[in-house]
Protein backbone atom coordinates (compact mmCIF):
# COMPACT_ATOMS: atom_id res chain seq x y z
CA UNK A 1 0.98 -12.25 63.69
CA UNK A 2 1.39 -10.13 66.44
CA UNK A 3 0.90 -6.12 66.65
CA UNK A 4 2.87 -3.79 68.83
CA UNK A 5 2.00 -4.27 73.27
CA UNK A 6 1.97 -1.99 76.37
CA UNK A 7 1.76 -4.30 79.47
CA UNK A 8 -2.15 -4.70 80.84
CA UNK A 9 -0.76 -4.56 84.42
CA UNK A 10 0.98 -0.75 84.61
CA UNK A 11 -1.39 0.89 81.78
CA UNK A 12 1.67 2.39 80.65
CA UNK A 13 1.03 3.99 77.24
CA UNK A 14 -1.50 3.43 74.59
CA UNK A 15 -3.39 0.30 75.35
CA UNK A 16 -2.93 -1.56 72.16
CA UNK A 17 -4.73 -5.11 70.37
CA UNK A 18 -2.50 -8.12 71.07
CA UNK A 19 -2.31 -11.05 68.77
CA UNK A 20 -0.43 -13.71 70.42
CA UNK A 21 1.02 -17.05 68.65
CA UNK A 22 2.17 -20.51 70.33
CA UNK A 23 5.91 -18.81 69.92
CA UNK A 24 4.96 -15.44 71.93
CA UNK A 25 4.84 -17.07 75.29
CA UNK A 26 6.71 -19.81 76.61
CA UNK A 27 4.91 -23.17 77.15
CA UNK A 28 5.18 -24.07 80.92
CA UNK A 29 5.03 -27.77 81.70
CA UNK A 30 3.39 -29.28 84.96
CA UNK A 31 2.17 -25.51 85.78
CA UNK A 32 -1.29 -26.25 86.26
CA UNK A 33 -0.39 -29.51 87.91
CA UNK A 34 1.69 -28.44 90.42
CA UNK A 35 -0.23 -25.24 91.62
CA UNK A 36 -3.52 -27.29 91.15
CA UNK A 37 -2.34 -30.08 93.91
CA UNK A 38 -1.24 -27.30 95.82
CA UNK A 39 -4.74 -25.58 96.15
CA UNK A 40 -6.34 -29.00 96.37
CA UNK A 41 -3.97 -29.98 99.16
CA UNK A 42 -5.09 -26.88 101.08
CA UNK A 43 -8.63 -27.79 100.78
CA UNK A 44 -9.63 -24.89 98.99
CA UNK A 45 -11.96 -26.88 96.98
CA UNK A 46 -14.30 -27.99 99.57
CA UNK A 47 -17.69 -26.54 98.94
CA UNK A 48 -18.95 -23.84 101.49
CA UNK A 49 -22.72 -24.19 102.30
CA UNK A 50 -23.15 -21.95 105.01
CA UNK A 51 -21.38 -18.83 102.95
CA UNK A 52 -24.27 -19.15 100.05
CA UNK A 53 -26.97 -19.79 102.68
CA UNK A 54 -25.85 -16.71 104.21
CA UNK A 55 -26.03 -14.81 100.54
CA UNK A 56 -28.87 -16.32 99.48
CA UNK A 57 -30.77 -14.84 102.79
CA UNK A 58 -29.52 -11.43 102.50
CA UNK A 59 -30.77 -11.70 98.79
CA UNK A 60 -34.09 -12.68 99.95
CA UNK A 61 -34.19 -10.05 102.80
CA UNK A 62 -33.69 -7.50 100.24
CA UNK A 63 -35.78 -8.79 97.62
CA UNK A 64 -38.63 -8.58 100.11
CA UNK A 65 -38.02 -4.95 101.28
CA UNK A 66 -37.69 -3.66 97.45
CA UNK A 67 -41.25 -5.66 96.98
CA UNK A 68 -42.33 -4.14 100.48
CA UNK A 69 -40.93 -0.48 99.17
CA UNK A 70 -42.62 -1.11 96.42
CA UNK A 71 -46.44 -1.68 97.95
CA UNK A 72 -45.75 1.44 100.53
CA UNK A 73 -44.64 3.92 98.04
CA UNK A 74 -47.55 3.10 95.68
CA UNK A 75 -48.05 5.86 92.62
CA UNK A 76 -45.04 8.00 93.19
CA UNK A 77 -41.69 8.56 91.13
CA UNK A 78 -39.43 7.19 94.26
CA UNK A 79 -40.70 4.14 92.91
CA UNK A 80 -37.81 4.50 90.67
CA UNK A 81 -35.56 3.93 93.78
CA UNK A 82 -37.26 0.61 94.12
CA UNK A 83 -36.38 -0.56 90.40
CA UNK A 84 -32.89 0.76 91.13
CA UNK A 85 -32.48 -1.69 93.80
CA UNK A 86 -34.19 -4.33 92.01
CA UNK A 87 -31.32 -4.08 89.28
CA UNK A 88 -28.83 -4.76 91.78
CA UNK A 89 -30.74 -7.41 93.64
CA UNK A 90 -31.27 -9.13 90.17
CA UNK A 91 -27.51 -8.67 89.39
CA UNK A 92 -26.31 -10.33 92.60
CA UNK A 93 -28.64 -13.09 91.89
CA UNK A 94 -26.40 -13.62 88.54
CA UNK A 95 -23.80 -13.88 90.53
CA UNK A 96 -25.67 -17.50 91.89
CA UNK A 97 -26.47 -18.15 88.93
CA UNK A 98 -22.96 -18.29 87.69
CA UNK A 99 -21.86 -19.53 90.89
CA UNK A 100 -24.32 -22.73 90.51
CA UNK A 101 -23.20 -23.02 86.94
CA UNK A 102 -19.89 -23.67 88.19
CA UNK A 103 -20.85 -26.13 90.62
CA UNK A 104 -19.39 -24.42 93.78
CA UNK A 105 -22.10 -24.41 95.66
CA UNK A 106 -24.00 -27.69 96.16
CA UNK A 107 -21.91 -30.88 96.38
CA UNK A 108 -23.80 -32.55 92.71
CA UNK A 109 -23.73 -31.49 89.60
CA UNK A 110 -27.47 -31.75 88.17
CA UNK A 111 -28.39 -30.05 91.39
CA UNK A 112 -26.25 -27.07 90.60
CA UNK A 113 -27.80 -27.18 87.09
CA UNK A 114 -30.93 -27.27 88.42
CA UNK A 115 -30.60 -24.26 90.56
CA UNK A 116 -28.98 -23.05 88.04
CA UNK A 117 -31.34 -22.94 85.72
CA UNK A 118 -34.17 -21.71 88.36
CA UNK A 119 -32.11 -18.95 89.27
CA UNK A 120 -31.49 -17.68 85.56
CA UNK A 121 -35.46 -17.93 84.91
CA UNK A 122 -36.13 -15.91 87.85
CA UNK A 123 -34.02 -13.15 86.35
CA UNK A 124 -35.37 -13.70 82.93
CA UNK A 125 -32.26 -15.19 81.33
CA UNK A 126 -31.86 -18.52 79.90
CA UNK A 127 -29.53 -20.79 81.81
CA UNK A 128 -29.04 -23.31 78.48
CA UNK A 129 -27.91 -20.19 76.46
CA UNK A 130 -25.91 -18.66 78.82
CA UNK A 131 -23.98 -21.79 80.01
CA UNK A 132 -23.01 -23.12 76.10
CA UNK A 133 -21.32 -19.53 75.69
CA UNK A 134 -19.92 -19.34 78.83
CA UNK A 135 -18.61 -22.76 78.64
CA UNK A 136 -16.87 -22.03 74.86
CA UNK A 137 -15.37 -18.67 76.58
CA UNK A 138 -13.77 -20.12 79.61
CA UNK A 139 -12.21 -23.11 77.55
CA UNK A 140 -10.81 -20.30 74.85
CA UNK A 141 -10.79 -16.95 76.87
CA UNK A 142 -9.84 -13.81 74.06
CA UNK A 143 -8.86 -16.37 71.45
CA UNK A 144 -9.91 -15.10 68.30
CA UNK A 145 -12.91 -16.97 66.63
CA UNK A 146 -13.26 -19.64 69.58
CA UNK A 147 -14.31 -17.01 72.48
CA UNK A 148 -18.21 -15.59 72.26
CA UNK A 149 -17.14 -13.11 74.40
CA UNK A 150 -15.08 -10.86 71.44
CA UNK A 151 -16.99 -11.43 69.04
CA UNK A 152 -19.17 -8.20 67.93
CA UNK A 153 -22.03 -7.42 68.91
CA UNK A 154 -22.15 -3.19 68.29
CA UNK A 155 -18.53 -3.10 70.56
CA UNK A 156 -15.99 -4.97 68.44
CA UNK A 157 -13.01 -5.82 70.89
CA UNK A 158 -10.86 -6.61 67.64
CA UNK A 159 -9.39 -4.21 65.05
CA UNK A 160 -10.78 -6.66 61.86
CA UNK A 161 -14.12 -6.43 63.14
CA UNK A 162 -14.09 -2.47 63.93
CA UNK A 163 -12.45 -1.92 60.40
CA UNK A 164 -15.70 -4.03 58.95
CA UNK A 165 -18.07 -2.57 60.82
CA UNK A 166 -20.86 0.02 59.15
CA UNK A 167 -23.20 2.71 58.66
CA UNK A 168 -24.44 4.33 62.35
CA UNK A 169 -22.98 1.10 64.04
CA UNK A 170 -19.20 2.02 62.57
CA UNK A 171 -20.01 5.96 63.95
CA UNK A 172 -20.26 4.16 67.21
CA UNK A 173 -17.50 2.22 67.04
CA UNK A 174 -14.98 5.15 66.76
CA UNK A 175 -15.74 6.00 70.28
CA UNK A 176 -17.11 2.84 71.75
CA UNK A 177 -14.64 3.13 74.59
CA UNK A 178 -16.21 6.08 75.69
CA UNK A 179 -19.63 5.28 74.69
CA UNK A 180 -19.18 1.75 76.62
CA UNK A 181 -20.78 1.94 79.66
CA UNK A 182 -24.15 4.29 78.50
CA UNK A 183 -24.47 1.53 75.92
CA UNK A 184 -24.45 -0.58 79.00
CA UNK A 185 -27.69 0.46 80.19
CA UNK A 186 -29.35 -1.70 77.08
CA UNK A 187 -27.67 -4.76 77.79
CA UNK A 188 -30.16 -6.18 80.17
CA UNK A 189 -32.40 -5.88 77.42
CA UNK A 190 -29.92 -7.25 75.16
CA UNK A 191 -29.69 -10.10 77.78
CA UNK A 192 -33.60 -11.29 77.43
CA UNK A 193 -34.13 -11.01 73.82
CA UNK A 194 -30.46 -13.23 73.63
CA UNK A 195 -32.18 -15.48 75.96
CA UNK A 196 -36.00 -15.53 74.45
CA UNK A 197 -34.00 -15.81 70.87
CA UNK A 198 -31.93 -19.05 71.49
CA UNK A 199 -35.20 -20.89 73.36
CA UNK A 200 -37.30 -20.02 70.06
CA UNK A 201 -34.79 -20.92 67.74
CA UNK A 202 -34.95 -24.35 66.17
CA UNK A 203 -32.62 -26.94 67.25
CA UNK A 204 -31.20 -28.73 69.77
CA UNK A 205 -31.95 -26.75 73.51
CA UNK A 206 -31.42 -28.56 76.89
CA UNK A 207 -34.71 -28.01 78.70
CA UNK A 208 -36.38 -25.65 76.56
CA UNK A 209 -40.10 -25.86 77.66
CA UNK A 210 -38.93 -25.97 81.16
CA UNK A 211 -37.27 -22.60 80.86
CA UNK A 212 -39.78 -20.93 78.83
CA UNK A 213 -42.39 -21.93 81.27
CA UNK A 214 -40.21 -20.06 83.99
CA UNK A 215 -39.01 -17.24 82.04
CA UNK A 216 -42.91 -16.44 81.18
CA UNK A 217 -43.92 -17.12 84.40
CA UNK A 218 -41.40 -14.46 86.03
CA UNK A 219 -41.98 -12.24 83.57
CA UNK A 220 -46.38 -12.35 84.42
CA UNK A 221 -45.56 -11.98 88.11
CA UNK A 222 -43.07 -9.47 87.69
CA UNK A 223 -45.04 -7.15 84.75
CA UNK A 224 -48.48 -7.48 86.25
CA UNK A 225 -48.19 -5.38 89.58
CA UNK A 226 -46.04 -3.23 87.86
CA UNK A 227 -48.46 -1.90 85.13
CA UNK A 228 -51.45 -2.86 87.26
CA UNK A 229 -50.64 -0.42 90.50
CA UNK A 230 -48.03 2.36 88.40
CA UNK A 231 -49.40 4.90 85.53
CA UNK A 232 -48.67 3.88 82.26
CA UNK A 233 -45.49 6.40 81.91
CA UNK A 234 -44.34 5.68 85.40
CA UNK A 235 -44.41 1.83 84.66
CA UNK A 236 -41.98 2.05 81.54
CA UNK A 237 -39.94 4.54 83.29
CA UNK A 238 -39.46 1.86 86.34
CA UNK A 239 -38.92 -0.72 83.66
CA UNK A 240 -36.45 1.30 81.90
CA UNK A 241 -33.85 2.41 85.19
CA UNK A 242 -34.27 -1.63 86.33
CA UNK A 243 -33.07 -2.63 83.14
CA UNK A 244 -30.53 0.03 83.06
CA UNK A 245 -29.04 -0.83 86.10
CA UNK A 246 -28.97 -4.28 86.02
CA UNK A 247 -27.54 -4.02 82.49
CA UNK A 248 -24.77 -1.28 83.74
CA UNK A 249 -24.38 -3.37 86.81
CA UNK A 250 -23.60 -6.55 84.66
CA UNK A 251 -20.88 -5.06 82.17
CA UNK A 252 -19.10 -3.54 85.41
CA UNK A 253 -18.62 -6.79 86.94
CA UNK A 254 -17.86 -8.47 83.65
CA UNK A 255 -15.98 -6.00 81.65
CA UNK A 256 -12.50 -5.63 83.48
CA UNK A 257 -11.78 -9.52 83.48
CA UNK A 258 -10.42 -9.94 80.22
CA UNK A 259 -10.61 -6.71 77.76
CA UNK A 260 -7.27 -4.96 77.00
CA UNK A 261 -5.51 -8.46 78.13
CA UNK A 262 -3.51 -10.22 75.24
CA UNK A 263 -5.85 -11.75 72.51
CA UNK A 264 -4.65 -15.25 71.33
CA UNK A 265 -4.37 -16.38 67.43
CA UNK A 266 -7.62 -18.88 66.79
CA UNK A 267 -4.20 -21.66 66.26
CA UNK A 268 -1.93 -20.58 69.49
CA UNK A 269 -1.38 -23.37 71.41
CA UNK A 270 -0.84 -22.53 74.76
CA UNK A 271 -0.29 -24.86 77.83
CA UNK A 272 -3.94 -24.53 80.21
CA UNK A 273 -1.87 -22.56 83.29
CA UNK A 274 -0.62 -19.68 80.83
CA UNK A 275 -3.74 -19.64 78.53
CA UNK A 276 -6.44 -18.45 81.81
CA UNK A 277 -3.19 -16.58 83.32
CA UNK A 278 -2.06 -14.19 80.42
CA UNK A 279 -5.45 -13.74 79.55
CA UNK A 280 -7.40 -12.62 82.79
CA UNK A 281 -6.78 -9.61 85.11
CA UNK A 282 -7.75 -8.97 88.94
CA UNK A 283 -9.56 -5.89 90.76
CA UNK A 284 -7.83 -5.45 93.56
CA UNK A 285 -10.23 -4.15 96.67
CA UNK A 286 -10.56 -7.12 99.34
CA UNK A 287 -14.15 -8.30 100.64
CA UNK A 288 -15.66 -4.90 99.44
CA UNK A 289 -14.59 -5.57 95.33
CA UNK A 290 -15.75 -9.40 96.31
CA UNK A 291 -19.15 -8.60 96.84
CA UNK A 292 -19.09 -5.56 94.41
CA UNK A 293 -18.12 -8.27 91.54
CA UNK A 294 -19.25 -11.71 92.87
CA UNK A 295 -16.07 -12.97 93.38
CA UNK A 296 -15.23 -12.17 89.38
CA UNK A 297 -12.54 -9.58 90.83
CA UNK A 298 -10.22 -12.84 91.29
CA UNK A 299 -10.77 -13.89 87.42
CA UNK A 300 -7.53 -15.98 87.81
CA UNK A 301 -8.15 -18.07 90.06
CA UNK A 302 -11.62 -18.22 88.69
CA UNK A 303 -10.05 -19.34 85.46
CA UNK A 304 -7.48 -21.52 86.64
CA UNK A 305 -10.08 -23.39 89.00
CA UNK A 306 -13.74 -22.23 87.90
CA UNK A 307 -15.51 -25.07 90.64
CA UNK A 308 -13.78 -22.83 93.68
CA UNK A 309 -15.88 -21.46 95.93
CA UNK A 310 -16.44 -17.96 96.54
CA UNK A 311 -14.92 -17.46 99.97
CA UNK A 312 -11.55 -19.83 98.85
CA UNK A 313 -10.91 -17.05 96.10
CA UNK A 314 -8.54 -14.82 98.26
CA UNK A 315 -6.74 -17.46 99.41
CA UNK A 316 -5.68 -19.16 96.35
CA UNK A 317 -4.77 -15.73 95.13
CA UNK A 318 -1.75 -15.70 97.23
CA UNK A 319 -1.04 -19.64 95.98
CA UNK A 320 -1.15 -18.36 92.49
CA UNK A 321 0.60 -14.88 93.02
CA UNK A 322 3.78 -17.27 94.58
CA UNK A 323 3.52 -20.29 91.86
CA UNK A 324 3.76 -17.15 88.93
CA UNK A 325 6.33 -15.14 90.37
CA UNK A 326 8.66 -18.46 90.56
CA UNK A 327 7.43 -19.50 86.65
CA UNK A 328 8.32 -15.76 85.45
CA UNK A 329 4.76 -15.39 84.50
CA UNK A 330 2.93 -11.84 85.04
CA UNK A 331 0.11 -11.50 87.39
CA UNK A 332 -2.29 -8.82 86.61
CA UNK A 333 -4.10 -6.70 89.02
CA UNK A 334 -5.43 -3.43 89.20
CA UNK A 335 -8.03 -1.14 91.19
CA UNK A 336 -11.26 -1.07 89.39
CA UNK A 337 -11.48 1.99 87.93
CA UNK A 338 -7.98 1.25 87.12
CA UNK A 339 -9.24 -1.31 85.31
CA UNK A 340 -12.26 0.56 83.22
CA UNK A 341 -10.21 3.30 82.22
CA UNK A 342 -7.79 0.20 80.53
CA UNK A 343 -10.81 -1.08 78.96
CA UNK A 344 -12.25 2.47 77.57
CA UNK A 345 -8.54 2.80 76.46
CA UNK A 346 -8.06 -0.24 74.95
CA UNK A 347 -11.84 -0.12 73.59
CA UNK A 348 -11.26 3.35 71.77
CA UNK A 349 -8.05 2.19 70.61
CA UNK A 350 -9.63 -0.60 68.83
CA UNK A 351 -12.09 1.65 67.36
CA UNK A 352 -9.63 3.48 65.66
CA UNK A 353 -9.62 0.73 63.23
CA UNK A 354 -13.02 2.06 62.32
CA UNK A 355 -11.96 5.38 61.22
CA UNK A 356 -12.73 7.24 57.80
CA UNK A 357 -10.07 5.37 55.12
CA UNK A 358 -9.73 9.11 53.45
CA UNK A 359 -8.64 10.41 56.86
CA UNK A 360 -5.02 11.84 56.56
CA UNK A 361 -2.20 9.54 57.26
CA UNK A 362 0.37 11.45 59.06
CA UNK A 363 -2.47 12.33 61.55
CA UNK A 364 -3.63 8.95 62.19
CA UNK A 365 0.28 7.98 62.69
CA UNK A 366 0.29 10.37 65.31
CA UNK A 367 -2.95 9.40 67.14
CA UNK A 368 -1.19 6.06 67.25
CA UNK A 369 1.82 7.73 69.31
């Protein structure tokens, strides 16, 4: 089946749910081969050692001054400043983390999945739960019932599940898009307890005592000199903006990659190249939206080749930009807040499957204009 579109590239119109088949795009052979030898052949594959040394020491500089902020200002509320940067810093480290999931930064694999899975703990997420979603999303990205990252969970990002939702969560729903990035602020929350929840639960888990032991460790080093030097009030109140930002921080580099693109049938069979390519959208910006988003601003060439490096990103961009304009296939970019007001559109126009069933018809028809 497949509902009514506006094109995810101009915003023109309502932004409205997608539900593409095998037959709504045509299948493109040798796509990925061709523009794959082509990126290889430039050697933008090579891994780039002194770029994430670089990172990881600017990451570390500023860790130490937030920690150094954070033992000068002692009992005072512009400690909240210091969990403020603290979400950030902890954000850009999930950018590593990712990165090292992906293998682009040290030339073996278990030695990317080692840091990996050190770099997740020291943010208190768990690298085995992450990766097994991630993994699932980037082989099926929006295809209904394959991708973890539309399924519900409070936002639905398909019409079936907002018309099924309930109760407060279905009041929500009817304006998620505008209630999207406040409800932000709990994801980092949402992140741990995901995290903690998978580790506990019985069953198979790569590594599961090792991350515990880390996740439990960061979490004693990091709660201790909070509650120990801080007033009770002032503690949960530092607690709470870190959380929030990192959360809010999180969704902003995640949310404009894929939402309001076309969402695939669970049974559309689409060729690799036009699967990651109809599906993901750019933020346009240069080196500033680069280190805003971690490099997720080029999601395409992410997609298309997740083991690239970082700093190979903007160059492959131009590589892919040339091979779609010759296949006929559209490249989506966007400015950022471009891009989040296509999301709280698209978001809000999902909810609208959650509205009262009694509501009058002809008014609902002309919402949908």
């Amino acid at each position: 089946m497949a509902s009514s579109t506006v094109s995810p590239l101009t915003g023109l119109g309502p932004i409205r749910q997608t539900i593409a088949t095998s037959d709504t795009f045509p299948k493109l052979n040798r796509a990925y081969t061709d523009v794959s030898q082509t990126v290889r052949e430039s050697g933008l594959l090579r891994r780039t050692p002194w770029f994430y040394m670089f990172v990881a020491t600017l990451i570390a500089v500023a860790l130490g001054g937030a920690i150094t902020g954070f033992v000068l200002l002692g009992d005072s509320w512009f400690q909240l400043l210091i969990a403020g940067a603290l979400g950030i810093i902890f954000t850009q480290i999930a950018f590593l983390t990712h990165e090292a999931a992906h293998r682009q930064i040290l030339p073996l694999a278990p030695a990317n999945d080692k840091l990996a899975r050190w770099l997740a703990g020291s943010i208190g997420l768990s690298y085995s739960w992450w990766d097994s979603k991630h993994t699932r999303h980037h082989s099926n990205p929006n295809v209904v019932g394959k991708d973890p990252d539309i399924e519900v969970d409070t936002i639905s990002f398909l019409e079936e599940d907002a018309a099924k939702s309930r109760g407060f969560i279905r009041v929500i729903t009817r304006k998620q898009g505008y209630l999207f990035f406040p409800l932000l602020s709990l994801e980092g929350v949402n992140l741990h307890y995901q995290s903690l929840k998978y580790l506990v639960t019985p069953g198979p888990v790569k590594k599961r005592w090792t991350e515990l032991s880390i996740i439990t460790v960061r979490f004693a080093l990091y709660l201790t000199p909070i509650f120990m030097f801080l007033p009770l009030g002032m503690a949960f109140a530092f607690l709470g903006v870190q959380a929030a930002v990192f959360g809010i921080y999180m969704g902003a580099a995640f949310a404009p990659n894929h939402k309001g693109m076309p969402v695939l049938a669970r049974d559309a069979r689409l060729d690799f190249f036009s699967k990651q390519v109809r599906t993901s959208r750019n933020v346009s910006g240069g080196w500033y939206a680069t280190w805003f988003m971690g490099g997720l601003n080029y999601q395409v060439e992410h997609h298309l080749f997740p083991n690239m490096p970082r700093p190979h990103l903007a160059k492959a961009r131009e590589i892919v930009i040339e091979h779609c304009a010759t296949l006929g296939v559209p490249y989506t970019e966007v400015s950022i807040m471009r891009s989040y007001a296509i999301v709280i559109a698209y978001l809000n126009r999902v909810g609208l499957a959650a509205r009262d069933p009694f509501s009058c018809p002809i008014t609902a028809e002309f919402r949908r204009g």
